[in-house]
C-alpha atoms as a PDB file:
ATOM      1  CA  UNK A   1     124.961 196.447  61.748  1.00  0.00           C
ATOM      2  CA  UNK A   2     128.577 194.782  61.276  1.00  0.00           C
ATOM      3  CA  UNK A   3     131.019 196.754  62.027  1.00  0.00           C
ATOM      4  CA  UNK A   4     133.813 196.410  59.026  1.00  0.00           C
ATOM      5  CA  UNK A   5     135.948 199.226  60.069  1.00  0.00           C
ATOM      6  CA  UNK A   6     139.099 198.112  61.110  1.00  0.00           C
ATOM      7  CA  UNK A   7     141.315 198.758  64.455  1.00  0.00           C
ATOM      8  CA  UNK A   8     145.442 200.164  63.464  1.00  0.00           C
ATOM      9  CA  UNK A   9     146.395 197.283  65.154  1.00  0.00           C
ATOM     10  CA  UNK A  10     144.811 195.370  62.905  1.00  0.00           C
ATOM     11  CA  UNK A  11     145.255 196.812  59.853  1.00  0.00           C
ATOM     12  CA  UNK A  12     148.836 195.675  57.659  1.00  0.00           C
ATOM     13  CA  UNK A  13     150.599 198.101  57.338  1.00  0.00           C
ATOM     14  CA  UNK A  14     153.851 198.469  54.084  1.00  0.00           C
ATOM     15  CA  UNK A  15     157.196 198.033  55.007  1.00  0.00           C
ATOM     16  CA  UNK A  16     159.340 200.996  55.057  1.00  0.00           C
ATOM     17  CA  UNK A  17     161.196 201.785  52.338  1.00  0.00           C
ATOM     18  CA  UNK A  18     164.761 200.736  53.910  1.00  0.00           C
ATOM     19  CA  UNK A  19     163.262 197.527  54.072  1.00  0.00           C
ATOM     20  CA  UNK A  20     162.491 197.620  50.728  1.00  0.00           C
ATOM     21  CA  UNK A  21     166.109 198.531  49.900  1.00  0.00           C
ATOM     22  CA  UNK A  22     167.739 195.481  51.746  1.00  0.00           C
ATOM     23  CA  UNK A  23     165.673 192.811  50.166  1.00  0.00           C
ATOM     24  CA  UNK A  24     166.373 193.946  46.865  1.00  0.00           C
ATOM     25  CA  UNK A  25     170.179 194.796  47.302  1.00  0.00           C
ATOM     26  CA  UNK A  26     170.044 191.405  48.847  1.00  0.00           C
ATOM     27  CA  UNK A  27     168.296 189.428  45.975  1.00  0.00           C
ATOM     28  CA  UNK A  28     170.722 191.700  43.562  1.00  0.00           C
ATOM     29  CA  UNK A  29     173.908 190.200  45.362  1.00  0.00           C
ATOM     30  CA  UNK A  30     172.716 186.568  44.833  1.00  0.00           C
ATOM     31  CA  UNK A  31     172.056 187.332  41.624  1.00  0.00           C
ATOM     32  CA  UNK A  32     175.545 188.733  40.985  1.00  0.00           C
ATOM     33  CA  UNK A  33     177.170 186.058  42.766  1.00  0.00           C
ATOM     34  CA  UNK A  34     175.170 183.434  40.842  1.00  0.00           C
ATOM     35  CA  UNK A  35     176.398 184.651  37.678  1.00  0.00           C
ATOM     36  CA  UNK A  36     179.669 185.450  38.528  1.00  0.00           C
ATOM     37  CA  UNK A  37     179.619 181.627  39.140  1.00  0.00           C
ATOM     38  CA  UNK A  38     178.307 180.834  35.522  1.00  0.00           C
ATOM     39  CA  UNK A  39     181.114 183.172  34.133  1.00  0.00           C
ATOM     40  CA  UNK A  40     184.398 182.091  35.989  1.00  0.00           C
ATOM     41  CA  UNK A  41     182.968 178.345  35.307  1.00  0.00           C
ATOM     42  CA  UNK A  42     182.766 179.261  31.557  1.00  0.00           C
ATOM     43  CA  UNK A  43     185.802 181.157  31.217  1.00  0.00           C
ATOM     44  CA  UNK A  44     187.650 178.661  32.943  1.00  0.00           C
ATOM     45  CA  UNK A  45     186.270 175.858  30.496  1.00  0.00           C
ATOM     46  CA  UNK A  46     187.528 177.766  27.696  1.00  0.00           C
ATOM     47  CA  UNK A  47     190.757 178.440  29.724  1.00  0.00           C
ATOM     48  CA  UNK A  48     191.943 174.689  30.334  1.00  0.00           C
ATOM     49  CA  UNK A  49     190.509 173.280  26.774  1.00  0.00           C
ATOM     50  CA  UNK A  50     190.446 169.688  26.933  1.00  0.00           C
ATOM     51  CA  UNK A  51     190.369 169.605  30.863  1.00  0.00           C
ATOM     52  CA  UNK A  52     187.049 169.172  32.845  1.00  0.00           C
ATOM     53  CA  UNK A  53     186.414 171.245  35.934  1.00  0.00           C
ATOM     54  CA  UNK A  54     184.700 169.848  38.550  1.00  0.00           C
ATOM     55  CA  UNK A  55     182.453 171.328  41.374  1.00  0.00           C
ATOM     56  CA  UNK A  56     183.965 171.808  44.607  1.00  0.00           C
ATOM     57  CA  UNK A  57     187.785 172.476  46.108  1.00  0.00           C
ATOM     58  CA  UNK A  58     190.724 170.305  45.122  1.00  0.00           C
ATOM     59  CA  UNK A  59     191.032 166.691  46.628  1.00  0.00           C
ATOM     60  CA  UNK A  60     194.112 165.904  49.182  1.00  0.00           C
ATOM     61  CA  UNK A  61     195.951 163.146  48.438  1.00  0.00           C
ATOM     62  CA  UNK A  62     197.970 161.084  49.976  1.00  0.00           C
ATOM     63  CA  UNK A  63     201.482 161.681  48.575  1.00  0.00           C
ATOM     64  CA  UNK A  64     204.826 159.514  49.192  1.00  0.00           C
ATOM     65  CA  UNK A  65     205.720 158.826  52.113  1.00  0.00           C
ATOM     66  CA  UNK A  66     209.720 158.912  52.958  1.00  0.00           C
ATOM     67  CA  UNK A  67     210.236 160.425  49.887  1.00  0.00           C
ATOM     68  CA  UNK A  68     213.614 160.455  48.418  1.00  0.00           C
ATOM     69  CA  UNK A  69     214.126 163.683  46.094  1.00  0.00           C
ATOM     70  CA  UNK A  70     217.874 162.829  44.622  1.00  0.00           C
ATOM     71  CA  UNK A  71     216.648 159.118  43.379  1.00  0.00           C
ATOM     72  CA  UNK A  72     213.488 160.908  41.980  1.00  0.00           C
ATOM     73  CA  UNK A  73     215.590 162.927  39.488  1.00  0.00           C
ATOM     74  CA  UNK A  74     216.382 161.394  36.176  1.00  0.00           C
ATOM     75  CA  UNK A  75     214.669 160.847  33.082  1.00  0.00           C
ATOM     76  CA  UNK A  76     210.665 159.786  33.124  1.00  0.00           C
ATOM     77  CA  UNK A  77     208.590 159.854  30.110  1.00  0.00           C
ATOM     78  CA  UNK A  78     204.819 159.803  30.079  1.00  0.00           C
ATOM     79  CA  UNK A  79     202.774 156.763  29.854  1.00  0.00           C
ATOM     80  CA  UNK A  80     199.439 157.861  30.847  1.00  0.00           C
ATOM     81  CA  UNK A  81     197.587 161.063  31.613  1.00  0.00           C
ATOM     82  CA  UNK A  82     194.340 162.962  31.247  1.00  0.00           C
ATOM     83  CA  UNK A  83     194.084 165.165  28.603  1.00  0.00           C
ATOM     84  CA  UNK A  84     195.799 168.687  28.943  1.00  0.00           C
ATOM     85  CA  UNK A  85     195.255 171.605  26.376  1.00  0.00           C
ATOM     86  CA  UNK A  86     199.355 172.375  26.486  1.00  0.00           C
ATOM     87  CA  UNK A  87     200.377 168.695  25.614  1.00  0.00           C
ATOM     88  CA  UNK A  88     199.713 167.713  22.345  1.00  0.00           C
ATOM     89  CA  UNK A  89     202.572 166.002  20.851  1.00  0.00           C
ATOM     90  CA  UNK A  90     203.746 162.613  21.100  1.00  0.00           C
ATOM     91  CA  UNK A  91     207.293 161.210  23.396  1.00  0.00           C
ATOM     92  CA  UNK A  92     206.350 163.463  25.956  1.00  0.00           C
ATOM     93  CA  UNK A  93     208.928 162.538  28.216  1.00  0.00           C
ATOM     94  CA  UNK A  94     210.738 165.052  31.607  1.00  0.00           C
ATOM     95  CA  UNK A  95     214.525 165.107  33.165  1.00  0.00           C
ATOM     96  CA  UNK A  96     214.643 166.272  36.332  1.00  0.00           C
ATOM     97  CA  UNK A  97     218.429 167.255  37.684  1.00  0.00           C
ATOM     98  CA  UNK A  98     219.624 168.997  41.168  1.00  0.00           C
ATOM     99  CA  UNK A  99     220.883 172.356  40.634  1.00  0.00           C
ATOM    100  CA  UNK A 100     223.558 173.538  43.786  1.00  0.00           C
ATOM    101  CA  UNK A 101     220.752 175.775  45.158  1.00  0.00           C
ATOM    102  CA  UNK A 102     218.590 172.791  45.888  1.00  0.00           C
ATOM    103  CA  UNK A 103     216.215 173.880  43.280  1.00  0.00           C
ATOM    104  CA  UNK A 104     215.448 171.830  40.200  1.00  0.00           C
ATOM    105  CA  UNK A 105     215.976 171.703  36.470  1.00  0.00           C
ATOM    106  CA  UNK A 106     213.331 170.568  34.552  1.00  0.00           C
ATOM    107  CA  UNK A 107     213.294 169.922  30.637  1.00  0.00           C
ATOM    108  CA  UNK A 108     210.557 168.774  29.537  1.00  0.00           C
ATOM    109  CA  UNK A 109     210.363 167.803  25.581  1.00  0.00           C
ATOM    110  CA  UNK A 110     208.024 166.612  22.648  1.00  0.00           C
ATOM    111  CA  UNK A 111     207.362 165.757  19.262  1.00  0.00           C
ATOM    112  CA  UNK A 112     205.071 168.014  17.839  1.00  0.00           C
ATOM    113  CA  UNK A 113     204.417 167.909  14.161  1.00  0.00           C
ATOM    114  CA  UNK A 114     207.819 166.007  13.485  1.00  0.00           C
ATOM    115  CA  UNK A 115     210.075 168.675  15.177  1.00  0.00           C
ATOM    116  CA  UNK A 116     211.354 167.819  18.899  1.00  0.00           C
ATOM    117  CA  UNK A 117     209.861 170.713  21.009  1.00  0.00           C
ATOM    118  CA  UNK A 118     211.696 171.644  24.471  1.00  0.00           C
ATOM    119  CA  UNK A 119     210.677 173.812  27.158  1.00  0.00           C
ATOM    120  CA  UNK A 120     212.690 174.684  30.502  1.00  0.00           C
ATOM    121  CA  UNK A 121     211.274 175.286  33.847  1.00  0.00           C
ATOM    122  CA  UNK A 122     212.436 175.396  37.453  1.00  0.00           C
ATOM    123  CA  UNK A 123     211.215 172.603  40.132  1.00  0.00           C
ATOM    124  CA  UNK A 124     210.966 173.026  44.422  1.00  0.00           C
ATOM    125  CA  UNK A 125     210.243 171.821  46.984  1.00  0.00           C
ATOM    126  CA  UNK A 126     207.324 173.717  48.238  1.00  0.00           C
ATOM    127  CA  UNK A 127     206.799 172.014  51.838  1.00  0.00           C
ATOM    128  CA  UNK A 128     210.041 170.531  53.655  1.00  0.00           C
ATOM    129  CA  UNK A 129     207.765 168.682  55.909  1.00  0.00           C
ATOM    130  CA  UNK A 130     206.134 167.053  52.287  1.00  0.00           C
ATOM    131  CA  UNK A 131     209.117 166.748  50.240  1.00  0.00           C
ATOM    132  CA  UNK A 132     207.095 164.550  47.702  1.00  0.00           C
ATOM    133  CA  UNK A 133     204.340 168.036  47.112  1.00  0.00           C
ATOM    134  CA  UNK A 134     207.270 169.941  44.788  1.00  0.00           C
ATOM    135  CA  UNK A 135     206.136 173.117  42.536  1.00  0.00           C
ATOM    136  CA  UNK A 136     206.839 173.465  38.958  1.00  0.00           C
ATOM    137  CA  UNK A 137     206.760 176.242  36.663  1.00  0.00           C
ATOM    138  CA  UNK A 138     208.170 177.092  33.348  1.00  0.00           C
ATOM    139  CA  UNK A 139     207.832 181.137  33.146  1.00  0.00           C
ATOM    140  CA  UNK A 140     209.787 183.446  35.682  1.00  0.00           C
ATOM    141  CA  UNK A 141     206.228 185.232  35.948  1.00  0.00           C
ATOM    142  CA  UNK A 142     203.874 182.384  36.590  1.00  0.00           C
ATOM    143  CA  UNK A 143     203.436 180.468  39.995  1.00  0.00           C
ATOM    144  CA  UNK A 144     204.451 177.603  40.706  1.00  0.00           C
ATOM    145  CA  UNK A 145     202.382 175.070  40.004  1.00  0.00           C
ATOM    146  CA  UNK A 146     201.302 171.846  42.540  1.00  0.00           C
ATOM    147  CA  UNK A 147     203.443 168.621  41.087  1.00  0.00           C
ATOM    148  CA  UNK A 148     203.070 166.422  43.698  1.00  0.00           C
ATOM    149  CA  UNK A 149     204.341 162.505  43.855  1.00  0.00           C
ATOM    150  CA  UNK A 150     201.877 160.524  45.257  1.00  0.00           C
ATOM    151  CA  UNK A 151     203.774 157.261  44.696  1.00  0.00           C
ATOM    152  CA  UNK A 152     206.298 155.638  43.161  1.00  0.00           C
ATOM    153  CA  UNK A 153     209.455 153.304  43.487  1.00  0.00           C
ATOM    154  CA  UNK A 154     211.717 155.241  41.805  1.00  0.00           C
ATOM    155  CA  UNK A 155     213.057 152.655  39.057  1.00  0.00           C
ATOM    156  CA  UNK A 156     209.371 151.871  37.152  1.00  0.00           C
ATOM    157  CA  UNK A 157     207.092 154.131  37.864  1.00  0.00           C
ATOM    158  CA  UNK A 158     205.727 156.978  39.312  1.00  0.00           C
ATOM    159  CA  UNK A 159     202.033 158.634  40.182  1.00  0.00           C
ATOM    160  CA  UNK A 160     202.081 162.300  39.368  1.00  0.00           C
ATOM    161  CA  UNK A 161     199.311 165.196  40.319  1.00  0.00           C
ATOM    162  CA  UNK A 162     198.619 168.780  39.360  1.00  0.00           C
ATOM    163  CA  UNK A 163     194.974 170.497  40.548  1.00  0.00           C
ATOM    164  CA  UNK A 164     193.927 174.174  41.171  1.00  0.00           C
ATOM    165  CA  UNK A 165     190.955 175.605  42.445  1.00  0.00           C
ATOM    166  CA  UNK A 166     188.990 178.768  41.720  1.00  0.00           C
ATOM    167  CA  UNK A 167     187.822 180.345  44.643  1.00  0.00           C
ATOM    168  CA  UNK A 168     187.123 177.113  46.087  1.00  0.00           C
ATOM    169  CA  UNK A 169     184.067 176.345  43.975  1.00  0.00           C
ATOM    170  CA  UNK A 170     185.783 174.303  41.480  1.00  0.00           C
ATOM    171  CA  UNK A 171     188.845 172.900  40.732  1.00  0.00           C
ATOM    172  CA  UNK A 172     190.633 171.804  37.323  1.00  0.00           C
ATOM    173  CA  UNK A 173     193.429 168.823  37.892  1.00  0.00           C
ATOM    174  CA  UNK A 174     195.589 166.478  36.180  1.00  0.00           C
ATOM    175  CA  UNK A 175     197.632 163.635  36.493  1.00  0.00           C
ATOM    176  CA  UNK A 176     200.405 161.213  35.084  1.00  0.00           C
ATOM    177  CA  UNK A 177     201.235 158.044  35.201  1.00  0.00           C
ATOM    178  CA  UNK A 178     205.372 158.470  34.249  1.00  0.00           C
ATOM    179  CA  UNK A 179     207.337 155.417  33.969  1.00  0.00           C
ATOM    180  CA  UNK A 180     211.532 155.047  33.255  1.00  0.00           C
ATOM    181  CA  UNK A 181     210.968 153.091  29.935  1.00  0.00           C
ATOM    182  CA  UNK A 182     208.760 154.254  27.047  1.00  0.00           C
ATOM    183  CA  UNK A 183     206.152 151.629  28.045  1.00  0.00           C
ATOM    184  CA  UNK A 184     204.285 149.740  31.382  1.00  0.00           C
ATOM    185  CA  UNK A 185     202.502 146.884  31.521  1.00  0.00           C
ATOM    186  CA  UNK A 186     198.629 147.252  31.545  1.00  0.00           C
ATOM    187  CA  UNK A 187     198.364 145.742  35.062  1.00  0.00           C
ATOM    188  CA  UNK A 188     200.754 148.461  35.985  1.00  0.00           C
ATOM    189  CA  UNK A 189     198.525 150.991  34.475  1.00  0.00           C
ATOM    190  CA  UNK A 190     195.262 149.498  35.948  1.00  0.00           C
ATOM    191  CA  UNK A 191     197.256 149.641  39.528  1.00  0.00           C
ATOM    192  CA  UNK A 192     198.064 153.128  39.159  1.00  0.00           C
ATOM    193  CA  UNK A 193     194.634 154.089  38.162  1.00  0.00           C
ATOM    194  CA  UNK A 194     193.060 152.206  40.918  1.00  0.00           C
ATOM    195  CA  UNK A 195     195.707 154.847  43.332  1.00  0.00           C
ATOM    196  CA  UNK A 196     194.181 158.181  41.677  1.00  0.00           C
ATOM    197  CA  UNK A 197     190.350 156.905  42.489  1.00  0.00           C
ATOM    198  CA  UNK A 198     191.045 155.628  45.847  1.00  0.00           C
ATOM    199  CA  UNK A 199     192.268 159.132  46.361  1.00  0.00           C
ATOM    200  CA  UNK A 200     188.855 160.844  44.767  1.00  0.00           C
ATOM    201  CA  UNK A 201     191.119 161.992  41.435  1.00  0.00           C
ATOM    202  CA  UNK A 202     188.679 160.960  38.718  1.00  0.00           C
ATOM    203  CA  UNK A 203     190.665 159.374  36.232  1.00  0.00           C
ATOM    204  CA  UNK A 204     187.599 158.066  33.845  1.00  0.00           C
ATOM    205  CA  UNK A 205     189.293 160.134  31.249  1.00  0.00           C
ATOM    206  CA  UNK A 206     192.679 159.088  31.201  1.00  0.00           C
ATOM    207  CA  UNK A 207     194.207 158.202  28.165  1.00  0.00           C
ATOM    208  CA  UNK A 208     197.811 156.604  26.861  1.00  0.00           C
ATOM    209  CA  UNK A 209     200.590 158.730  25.728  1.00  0.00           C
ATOM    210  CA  UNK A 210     201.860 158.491  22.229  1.00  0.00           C
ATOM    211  CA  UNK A 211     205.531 156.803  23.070  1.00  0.00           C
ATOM    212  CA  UNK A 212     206.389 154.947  19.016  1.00  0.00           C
ATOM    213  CA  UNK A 213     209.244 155.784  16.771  1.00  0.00           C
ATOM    214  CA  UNK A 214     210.641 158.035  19.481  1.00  0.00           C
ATOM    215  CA  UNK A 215     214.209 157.647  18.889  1.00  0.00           C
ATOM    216  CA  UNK A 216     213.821 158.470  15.306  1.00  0.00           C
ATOM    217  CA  UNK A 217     216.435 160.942  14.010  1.00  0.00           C
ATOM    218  CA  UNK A 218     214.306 164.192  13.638  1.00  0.00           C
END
């Protein structure tokens, strides 16, 4: 006759119920944390509007070199830029001016259904070894906000970016091509945009600014 009873060391015995506990508080957390993804990535979507998050930290890019602050100041108006949810008027165009405390004025203005719209903010420099990464921001509440140079000559044109990141698992950015006349040549344009992808800013969605019948009389 077979024997079919089995040793204890043989036999399987259940987990104890501590065990128990860990996996599931474990599997709970990853749940959590997977839908706490799906929500910030939603809410920020609705957030930003026309802007496009994308997966993963902010890019670094290279900014000016030798950067010269007091010939950056003056008046630039927007040529090119990808779509942002708090521009949506037409001769969008900034002045930048030195205050005495080293800080900058910025005025930034529009046309927004035929009345000229102007907002004030307040301009640093936010690393003195990286004069060209400054920090904008028009509320005394808000941060400031990354506006850094990446290049420019100071008499044509200039390469402007903005990004921030959500606990590091996506990012929202956006850039401007700003020139000192209304308009730039296309090959100017097609230069600049070349500078944003060689520095891994996706710039597929770029579009021209609205810059005709600007000096109207409103």
């Amino acid at each position: 006759m077979i024997n079919t009873t089995k040793n204890d060391s043989d036999a399987v015995s259940d987990p104890p119920p501590s065990v128990n506990r860990r996996c599931e508080d474990r599997s709970e957390s990853i749940r959590n944390m997977e839908f706490l993804h799906v929500v910030v990535f939603v809410l920020l979507s609705a957030l930003v509007g026309a802007q496009v998050p994308h997966w993963g930290p902010c890019p670094e890019p290279e900014v000016q070199q030798a950067f010269s602050l007091k010939q950056f100041m003056g008046r630039w108006f927007e040529i090119a830029k990808l779509p942002a949810q708090f521009e949506k008027g037409r001769c969008i165009e900034t002045n930048f001016t030195l205050r005495t405390d080293s800080s900058i004025r910025v005025v930034s203005s529009e046309i927004l259904k035929g009345e000229l719209k102007k907002i004030e903010g307040t301009g640093i420099i936010e690393d003195p070894k990286n004069p060209a990464k400054l920090g904008i921001t028009y509320s005394y509440v808000l941060p400031y906000s990354p506006y850094w140079i990446l290049s420019t000559d100071y008499v044509n044109q200039a390469l402007v970016y903005s990004c921030t990141d959500v606990l590091r698992l996506f990012h929202v950015d956006f850039a401007w091509v700003l020139g000192r006349t209304r308009s730039l040549p296309e090959a100017t344009i097609d230069k600049a945009r070349e500078v944003f992808a060689h520095n891994n800013i996706d710039v597929t969605r770029m579009i021209p600014s609205r810059q005709l019948g600007c000096d109207k009389t409103l």
